[in-house]
N, C-alpha and C. Protein backbone atom coordinates (compact mmCIF):
# COMPACT_ATOMS: atom_id res chain seq x y z
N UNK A 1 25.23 91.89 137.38
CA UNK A 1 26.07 93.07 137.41
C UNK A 1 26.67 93.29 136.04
N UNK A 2 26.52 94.52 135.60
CA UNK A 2 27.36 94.94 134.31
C UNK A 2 28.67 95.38 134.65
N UNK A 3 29.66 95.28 133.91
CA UNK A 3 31.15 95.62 134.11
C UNK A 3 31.60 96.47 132.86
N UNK A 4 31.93 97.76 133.30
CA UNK A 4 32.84 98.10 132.16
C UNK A 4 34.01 98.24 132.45
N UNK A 5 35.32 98.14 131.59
CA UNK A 5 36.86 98.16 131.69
C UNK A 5 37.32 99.44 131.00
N UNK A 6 38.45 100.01 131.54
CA UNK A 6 39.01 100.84 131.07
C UNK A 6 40.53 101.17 131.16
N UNK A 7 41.41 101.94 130.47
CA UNK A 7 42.73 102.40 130.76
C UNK A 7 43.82 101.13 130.39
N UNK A 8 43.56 100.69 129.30
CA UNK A 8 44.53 100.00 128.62
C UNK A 8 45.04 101.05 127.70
N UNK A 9 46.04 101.08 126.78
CA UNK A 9 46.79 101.66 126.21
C UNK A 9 48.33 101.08 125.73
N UNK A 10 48.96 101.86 125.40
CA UNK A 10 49.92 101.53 124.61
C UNK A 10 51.39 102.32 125.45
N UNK A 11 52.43 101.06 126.19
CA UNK A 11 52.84 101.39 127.14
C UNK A 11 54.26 100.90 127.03
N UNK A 12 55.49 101.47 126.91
CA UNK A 12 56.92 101.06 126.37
C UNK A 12 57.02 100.26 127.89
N UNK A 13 57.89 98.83 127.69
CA UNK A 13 58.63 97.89 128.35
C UNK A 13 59.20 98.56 129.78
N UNK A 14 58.51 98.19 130.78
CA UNK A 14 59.18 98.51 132.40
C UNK A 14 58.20 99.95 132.69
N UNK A 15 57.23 100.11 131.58
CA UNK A 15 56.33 101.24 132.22
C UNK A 15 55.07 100.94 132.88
N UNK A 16 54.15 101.46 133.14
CA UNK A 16 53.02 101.27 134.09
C UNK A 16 51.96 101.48 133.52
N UNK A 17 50.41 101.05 134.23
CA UNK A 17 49.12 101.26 133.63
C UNK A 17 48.05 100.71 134.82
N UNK A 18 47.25 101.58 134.85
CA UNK A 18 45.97 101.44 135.91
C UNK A 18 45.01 100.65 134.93
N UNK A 19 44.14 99.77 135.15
CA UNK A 19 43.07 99.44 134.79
C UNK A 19 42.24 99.62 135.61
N UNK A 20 41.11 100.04 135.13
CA UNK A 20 39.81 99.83 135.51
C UNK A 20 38.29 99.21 135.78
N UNK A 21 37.65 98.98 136.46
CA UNK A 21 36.46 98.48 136.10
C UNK A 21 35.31 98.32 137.20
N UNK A 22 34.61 99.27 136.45
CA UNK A 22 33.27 99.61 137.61
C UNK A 22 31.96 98.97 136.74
N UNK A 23 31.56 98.31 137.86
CA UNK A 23 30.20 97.92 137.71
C UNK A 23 29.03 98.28 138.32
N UNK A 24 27.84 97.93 137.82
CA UNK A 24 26.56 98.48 138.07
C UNK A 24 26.12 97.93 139.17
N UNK A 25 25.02 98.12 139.63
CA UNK A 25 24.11 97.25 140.97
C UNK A 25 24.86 97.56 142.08
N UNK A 26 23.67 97.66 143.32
CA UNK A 26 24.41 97.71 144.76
C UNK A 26 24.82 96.51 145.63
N UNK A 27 25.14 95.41 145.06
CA UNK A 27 25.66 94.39 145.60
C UNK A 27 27.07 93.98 145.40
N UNK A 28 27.65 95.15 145.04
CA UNK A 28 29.01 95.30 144.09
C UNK A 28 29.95 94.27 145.14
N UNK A 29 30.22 94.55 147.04
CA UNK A 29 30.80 94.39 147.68
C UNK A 29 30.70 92.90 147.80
N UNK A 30 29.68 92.18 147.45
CA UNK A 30 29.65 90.59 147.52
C UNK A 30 30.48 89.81 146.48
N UNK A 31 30.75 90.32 145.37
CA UNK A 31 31.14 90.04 144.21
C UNK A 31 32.78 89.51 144.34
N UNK A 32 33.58 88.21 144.13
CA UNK A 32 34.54 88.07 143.58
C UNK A 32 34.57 88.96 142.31
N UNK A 33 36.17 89.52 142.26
CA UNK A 33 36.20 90.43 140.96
C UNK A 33 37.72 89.69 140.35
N UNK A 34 37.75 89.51 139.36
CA UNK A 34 39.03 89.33 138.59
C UNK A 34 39.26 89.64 137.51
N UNK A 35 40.31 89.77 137.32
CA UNK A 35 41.08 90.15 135.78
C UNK A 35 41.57 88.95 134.87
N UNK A 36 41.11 88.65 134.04
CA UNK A 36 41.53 87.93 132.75
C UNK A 36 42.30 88.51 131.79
N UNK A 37 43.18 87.96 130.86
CA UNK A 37 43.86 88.41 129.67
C UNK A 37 43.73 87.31 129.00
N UNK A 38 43.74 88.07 127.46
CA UNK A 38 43.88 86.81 126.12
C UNK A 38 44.63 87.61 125.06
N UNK A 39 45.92 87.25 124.86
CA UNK A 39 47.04 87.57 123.94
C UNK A 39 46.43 86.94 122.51
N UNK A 40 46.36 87.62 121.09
CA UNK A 40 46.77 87.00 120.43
C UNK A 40 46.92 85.76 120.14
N UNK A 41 46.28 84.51 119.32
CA UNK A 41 46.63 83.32 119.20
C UNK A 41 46.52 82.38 120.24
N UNK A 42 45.95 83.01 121.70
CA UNK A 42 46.16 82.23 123.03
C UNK A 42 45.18 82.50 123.67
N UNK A 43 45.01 81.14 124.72
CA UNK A 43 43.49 81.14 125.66
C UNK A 43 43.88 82.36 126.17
N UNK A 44 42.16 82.74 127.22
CA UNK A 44 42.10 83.60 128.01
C UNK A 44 42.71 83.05 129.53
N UNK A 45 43.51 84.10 130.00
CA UNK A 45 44.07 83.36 131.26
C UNK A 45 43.98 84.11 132.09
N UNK A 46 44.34 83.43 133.63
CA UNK A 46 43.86 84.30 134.39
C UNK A 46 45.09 85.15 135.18
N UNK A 47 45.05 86.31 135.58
CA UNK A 47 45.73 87.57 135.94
C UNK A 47 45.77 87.93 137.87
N UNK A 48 44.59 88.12 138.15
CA UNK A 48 44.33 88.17 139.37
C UNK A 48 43.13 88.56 140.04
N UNK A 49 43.06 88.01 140.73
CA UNK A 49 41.74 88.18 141.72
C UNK A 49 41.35 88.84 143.15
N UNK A 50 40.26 89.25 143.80
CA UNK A 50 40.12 89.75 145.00
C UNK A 50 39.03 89.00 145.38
N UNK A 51 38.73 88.70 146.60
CA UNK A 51 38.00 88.77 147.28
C UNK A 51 37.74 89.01 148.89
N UNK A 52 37.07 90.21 149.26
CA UNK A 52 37.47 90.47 150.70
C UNK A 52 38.58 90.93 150.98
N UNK A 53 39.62 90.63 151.94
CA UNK A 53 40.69 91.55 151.77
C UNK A 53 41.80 90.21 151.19
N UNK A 54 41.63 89.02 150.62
CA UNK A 54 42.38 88.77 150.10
C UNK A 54 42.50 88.69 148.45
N UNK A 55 43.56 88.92 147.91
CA UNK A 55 44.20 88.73 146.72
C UNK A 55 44.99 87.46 146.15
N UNK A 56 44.64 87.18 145.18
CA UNK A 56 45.66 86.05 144.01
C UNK A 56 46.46 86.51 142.89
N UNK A 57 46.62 85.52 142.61
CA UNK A 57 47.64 86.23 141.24
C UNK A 57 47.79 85.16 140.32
N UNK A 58 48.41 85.11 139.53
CA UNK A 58 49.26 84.22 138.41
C UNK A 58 50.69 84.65 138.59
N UNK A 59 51.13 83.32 138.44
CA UNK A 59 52.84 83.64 138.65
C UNK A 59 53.67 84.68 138.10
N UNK A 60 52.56 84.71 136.75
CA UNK A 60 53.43 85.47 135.47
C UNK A 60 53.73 87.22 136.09
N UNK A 61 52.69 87.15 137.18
CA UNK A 61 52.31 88.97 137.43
C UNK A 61 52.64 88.99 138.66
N UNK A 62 53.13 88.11 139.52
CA UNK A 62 53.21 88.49 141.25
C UNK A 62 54.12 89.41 141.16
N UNK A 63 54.11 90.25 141.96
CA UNK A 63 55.12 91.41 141.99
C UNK A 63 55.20 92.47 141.49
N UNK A 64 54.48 92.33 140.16
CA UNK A 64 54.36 93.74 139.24
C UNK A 64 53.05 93.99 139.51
N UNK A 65 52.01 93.43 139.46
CA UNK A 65 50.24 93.60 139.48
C UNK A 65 50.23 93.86 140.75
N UNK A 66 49.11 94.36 141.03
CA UNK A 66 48.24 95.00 142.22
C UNK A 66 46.58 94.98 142.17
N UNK A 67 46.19 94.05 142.66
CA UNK A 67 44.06 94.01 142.27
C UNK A 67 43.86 95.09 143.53
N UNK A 68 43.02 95.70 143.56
CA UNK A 68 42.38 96.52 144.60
C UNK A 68 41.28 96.50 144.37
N UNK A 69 40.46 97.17 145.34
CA UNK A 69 38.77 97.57 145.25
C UNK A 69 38.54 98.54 145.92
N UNK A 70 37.56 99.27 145.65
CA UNK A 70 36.66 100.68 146.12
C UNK A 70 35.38 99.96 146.03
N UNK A 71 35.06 99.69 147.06
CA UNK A 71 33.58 98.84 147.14
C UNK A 71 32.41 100.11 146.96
N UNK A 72 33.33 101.42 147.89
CA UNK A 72 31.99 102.68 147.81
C UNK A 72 32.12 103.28 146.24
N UNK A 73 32.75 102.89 145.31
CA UNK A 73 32.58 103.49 144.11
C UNK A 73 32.48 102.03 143.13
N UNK A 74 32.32 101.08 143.28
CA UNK A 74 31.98 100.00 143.08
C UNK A 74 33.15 99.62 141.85
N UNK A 75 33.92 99.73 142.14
CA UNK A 75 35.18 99.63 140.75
C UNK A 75 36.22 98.58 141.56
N UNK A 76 37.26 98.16 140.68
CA UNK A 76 38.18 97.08 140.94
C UNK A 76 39.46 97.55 139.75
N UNK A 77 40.44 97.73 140.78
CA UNK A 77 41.50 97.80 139.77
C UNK A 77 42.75 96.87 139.32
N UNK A 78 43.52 97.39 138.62
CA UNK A 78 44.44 96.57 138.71
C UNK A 78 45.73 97.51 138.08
N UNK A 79 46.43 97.24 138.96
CA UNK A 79 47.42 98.08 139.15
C UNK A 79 48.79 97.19 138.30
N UNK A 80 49.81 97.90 137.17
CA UNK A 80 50.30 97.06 136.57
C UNK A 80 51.33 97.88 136.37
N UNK A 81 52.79 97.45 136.69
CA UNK A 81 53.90 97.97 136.48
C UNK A 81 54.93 97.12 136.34
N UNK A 82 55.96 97.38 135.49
CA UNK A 82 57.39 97.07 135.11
C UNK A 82 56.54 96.20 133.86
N UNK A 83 56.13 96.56 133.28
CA UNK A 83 55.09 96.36 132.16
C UNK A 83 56.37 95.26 131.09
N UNK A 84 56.10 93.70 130.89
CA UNK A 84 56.57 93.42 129.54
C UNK A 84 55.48 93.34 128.48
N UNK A 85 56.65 93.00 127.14
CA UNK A 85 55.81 92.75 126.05
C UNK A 85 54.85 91.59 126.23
N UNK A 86 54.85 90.63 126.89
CA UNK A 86 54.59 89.49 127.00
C UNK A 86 53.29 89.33 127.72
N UNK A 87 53.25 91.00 128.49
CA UNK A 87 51.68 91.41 128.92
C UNK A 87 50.56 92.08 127.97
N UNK A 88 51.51 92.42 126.86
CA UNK A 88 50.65 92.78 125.59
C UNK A 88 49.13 91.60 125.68
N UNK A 89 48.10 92.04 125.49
CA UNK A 89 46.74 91.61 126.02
C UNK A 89 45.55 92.48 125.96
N UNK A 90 44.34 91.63 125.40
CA UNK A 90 43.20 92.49 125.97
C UNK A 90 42.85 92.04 127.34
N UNK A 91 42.58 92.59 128.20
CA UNK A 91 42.22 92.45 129.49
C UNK A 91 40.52 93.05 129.57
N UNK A 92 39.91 91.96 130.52
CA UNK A 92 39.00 91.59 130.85
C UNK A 92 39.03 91.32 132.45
N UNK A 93 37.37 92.36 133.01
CA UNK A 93 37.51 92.12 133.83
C UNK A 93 36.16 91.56 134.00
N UNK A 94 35.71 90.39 135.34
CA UNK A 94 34.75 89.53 135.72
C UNK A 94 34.65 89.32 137.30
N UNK A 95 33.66 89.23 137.12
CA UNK A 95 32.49 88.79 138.67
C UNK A 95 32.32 87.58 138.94
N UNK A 96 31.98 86.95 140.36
CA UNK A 96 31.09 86.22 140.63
C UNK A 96 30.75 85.73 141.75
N UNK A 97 29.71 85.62 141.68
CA UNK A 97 29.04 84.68 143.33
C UNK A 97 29.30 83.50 143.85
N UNK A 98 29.43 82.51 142.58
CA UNK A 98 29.52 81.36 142.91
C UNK A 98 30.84 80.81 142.09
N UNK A 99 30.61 79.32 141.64
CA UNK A 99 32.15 78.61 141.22
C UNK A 99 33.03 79.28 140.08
N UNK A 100 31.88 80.15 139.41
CA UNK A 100 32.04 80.42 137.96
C UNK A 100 32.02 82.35 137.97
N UNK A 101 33.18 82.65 137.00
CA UNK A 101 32.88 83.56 136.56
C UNK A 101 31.71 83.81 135.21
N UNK A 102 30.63 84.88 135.59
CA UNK A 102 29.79 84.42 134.90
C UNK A 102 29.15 86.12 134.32
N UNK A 103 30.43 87.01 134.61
CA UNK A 103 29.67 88.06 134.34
C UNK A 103 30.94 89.04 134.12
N UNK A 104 30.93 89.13 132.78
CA UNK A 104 32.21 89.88 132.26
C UNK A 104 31.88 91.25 131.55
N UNK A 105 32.88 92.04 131.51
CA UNK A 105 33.11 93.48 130.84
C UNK A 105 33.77 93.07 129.54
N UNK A 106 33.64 94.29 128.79
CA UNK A 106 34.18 94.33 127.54
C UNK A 106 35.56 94.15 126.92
N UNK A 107 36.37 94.04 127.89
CA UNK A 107 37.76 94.46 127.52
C UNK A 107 38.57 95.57 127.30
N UNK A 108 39.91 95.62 127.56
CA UNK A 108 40.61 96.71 127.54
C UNK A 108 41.87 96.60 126.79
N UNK A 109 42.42 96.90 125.49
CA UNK A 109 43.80 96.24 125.22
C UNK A 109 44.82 96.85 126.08
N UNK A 110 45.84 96.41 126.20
CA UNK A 110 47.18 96.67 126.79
C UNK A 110 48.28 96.43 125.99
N UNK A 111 48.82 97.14 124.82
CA UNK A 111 49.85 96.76 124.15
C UNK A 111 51.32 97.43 125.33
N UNK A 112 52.22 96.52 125.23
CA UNK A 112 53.37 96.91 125.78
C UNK A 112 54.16 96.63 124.57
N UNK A 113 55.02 97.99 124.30
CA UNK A 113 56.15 97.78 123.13
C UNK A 113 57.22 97.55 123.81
N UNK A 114 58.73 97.21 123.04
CA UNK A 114 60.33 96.39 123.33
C UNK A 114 60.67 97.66 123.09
């Protein structure tokens, strides 16, 4: 599956931002989908995940993030509000079948300004 990301931007402190990311192939609905970020100077970490009707998170985002899916338009979002600087990030979104994410999109930055 190919993934592209979209709708990062440049977003003042406690504001909001949709991400995007639709991928190719009709097996879209089997797919674990998640969101990664990598700040500046720091590993890539992980953000949140779907699969089926359940969701994960990272501590850093419970409450503000939102993962969703449109399986009939084959996209995965991620829904992001009360925005800090500290989410400043390119975001990346990824697939997979098995243990491993093994099939990533391009990235999206997300600057949040103070």
């Amino acid at each position: 599956v190919q993934l592209q990301a979209s709708g990062g931007g440049l977003v003042q402190a406690g504001g909001s931002l949709r991400l995007s990311c639709t991928a190719s192939g009709r097996t879209f609905n089997t797919y674990r989908m998640g969101w990664f970020r990598q700040a500046p100077g720091k590993e890539r970490e992980f953000v949140a995940a779907i699969s089926g009707l359940t969701s994960y998170y990272a501590d850093s985002v419970k409450g503000r993030f939102t993962i969703s899916r449109d399986n009939a338009k084959n996209t995965v979002y991620l829904q992001m509000n009360n925005l800090k600087p500290e989410d400043t990030a390119i975001y990346y979104c990824a697939a997979k079948l098995g243990r491993e994410y093994d099939n990533w999109g391009q990235g999206t930055q997300v600057t949040v300004s103070s």
